[in-house]
N, C-alpha and C. Protein backbone atom coordinates (compact mmCIF):
# COMPACT_ATOMS: atom_id res chain seq x y z
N UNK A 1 -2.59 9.18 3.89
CA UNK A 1 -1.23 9.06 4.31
C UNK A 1 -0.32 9.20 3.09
N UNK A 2 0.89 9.40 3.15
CA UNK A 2 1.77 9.93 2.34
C UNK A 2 3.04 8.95 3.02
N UNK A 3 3.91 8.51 1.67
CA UNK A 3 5.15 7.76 1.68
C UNK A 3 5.66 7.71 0.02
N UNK A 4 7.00 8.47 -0.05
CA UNK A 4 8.17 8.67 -0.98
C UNK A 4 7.03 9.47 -1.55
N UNK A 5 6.18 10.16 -1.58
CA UNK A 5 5.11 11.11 -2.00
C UNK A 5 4.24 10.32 -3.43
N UNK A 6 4.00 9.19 -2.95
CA UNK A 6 2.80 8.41 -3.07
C UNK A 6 1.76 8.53 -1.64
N UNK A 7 0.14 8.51 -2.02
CA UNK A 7 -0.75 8.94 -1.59
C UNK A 7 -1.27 7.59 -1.16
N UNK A 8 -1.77 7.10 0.11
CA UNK A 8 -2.42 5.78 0.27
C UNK A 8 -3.43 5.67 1.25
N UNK A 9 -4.20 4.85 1.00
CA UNK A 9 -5.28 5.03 2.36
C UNK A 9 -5.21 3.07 2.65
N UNK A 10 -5.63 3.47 4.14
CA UNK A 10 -5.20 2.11 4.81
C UNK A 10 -6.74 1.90 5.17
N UNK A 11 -7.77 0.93 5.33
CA UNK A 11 -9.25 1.43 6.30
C UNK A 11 -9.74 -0.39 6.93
N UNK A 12 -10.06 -0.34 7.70
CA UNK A 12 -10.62 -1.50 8.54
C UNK A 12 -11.43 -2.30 7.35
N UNK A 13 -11.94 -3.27 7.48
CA UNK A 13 -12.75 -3.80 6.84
C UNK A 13 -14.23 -4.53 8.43
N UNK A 14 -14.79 -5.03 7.71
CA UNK A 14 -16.02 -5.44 8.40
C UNK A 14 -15.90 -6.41 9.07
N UNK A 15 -14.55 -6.90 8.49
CA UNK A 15 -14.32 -8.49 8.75
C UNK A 15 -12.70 -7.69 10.05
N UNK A 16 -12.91 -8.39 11.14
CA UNK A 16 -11.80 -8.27 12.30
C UNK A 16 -10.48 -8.55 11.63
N UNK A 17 -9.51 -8.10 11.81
CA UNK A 17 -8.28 -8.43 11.44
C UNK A 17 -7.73 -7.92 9.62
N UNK A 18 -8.89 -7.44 8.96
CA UNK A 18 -8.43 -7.51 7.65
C UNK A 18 -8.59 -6.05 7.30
N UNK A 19 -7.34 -5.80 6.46
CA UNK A 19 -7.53 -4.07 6.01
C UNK A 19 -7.24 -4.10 4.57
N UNK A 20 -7.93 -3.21 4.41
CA UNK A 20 -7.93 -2.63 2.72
C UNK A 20 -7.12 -1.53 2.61
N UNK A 21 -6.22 -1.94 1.60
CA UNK A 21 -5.63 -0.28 1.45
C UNK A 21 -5.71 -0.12 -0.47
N UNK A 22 -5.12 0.92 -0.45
CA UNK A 22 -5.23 1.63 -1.90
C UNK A 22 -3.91 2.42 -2.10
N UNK A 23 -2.72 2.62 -3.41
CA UNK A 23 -2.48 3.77 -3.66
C UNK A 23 -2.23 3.83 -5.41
N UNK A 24 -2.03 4.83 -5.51
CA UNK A 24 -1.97 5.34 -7.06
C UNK A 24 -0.57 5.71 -7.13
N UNK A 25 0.56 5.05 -8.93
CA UNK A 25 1.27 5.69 -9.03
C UNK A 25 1.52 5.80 -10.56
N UNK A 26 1.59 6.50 -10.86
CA UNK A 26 0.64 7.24 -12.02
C UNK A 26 -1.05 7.21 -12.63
N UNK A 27 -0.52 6.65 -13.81
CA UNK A 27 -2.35 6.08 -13.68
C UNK A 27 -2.51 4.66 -12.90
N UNK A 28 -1.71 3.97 -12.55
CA UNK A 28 -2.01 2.48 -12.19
C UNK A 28 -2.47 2.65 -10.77
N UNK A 29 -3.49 2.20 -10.47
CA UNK A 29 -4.17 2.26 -9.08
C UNK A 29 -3.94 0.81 -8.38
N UNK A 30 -3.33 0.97 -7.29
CA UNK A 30 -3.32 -0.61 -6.81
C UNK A 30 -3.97 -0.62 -5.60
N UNK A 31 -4.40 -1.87 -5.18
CA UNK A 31 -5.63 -2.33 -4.05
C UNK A 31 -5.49 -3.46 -3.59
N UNK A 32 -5.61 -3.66 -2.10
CA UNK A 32 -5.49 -5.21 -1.77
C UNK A 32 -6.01 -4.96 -0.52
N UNK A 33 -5.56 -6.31 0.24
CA UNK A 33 -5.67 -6.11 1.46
C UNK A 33 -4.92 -7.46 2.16
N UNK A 34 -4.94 -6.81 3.44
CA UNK A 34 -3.48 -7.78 4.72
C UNK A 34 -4.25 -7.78 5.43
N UNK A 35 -3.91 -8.99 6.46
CA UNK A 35 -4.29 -9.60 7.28
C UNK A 35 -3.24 -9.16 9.05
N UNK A 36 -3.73 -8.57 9.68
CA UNK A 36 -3.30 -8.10 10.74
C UNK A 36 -4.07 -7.60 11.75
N UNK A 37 -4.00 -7.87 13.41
CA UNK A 37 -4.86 -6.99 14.21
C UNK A 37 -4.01 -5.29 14.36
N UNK A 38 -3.00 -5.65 14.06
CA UNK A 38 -2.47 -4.24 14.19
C UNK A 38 -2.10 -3.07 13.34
N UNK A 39 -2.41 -2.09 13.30
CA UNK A 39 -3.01 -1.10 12.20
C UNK A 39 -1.68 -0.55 11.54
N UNK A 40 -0.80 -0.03 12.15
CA UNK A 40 0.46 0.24 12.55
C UNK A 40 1.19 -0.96 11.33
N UNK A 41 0.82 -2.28 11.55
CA UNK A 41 1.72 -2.87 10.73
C UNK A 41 1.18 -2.97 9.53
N UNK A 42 -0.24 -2.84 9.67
CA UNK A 42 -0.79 -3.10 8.21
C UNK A 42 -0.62 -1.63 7.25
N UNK A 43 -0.62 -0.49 8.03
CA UNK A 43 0.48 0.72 7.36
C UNK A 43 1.90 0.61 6.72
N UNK A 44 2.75 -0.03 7.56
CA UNK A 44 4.11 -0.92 7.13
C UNK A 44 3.91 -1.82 6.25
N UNK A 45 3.14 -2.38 6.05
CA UNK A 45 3.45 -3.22 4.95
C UNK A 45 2.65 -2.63 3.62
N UNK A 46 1.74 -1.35 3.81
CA UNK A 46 1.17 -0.90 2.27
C UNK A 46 2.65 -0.17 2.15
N UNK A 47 3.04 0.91 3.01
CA UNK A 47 4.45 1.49 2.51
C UNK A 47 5.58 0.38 1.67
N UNK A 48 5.76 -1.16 2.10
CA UNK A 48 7.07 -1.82 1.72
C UNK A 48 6.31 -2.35 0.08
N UNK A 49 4.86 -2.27 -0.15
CA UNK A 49 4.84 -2.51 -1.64
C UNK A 49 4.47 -1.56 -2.36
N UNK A 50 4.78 -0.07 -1.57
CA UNK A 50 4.41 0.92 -2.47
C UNK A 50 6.47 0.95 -2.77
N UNK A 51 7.40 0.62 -1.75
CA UNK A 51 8.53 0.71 -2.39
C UNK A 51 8.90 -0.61 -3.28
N UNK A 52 8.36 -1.60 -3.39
CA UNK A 52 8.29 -2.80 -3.99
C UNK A 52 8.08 -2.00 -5.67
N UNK A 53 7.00 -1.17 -6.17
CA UNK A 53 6.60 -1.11 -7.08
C UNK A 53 6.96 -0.11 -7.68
N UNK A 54 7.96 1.10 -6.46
CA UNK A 54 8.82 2.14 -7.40
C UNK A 54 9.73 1.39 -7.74
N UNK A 55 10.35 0.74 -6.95
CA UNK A 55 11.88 0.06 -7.45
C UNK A 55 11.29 -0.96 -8.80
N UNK A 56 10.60 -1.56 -8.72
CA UNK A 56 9.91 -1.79 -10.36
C UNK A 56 10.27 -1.54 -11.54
N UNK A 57 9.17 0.11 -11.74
CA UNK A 57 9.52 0.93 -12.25
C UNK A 57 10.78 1.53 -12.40
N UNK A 58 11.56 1.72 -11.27
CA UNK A 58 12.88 1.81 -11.63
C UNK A 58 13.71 1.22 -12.65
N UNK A 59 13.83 -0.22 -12.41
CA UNK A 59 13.94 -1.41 -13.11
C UNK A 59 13.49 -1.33 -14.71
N UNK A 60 12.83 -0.64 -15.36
CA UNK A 60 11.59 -1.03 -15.94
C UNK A 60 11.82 0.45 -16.83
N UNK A 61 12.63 1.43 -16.76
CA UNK A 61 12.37 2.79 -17.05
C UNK A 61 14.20 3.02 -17.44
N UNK A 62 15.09 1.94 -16.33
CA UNK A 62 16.55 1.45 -16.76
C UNK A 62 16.67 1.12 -18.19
């Protein structure tokens, strides 16, 4: 998936309710995971800290 053209992958885990996601913005690779049955939101919320961490950088490059 693609957002502000950062690259991210969202994927189920083993465990019900919990997802792993991933994205890269430059070299820094970030990884976690949320707690949700719904996939949809756990997409929404990797997008709001992939904009969490440009505005950062924004910050940071000011």
């Amino acid at each position: 998936m693609n957002h502000r053209g950062i690259e991210f992958t969202v994927a189920k885990t083993a465990i019900p309710g919990i997802w792993q996601w991933q994205f890269r913005i430059g070299e820094q690779i970030k990884t976690g995971r949320t707690e949700t049955k719904i996939d949809l939101l756990a997409i929404r919320r990797v997008q709001l800290r992939i904009d969490r961490e440009l505005k950062a950088i924004g910050r940071d490059t000011a």
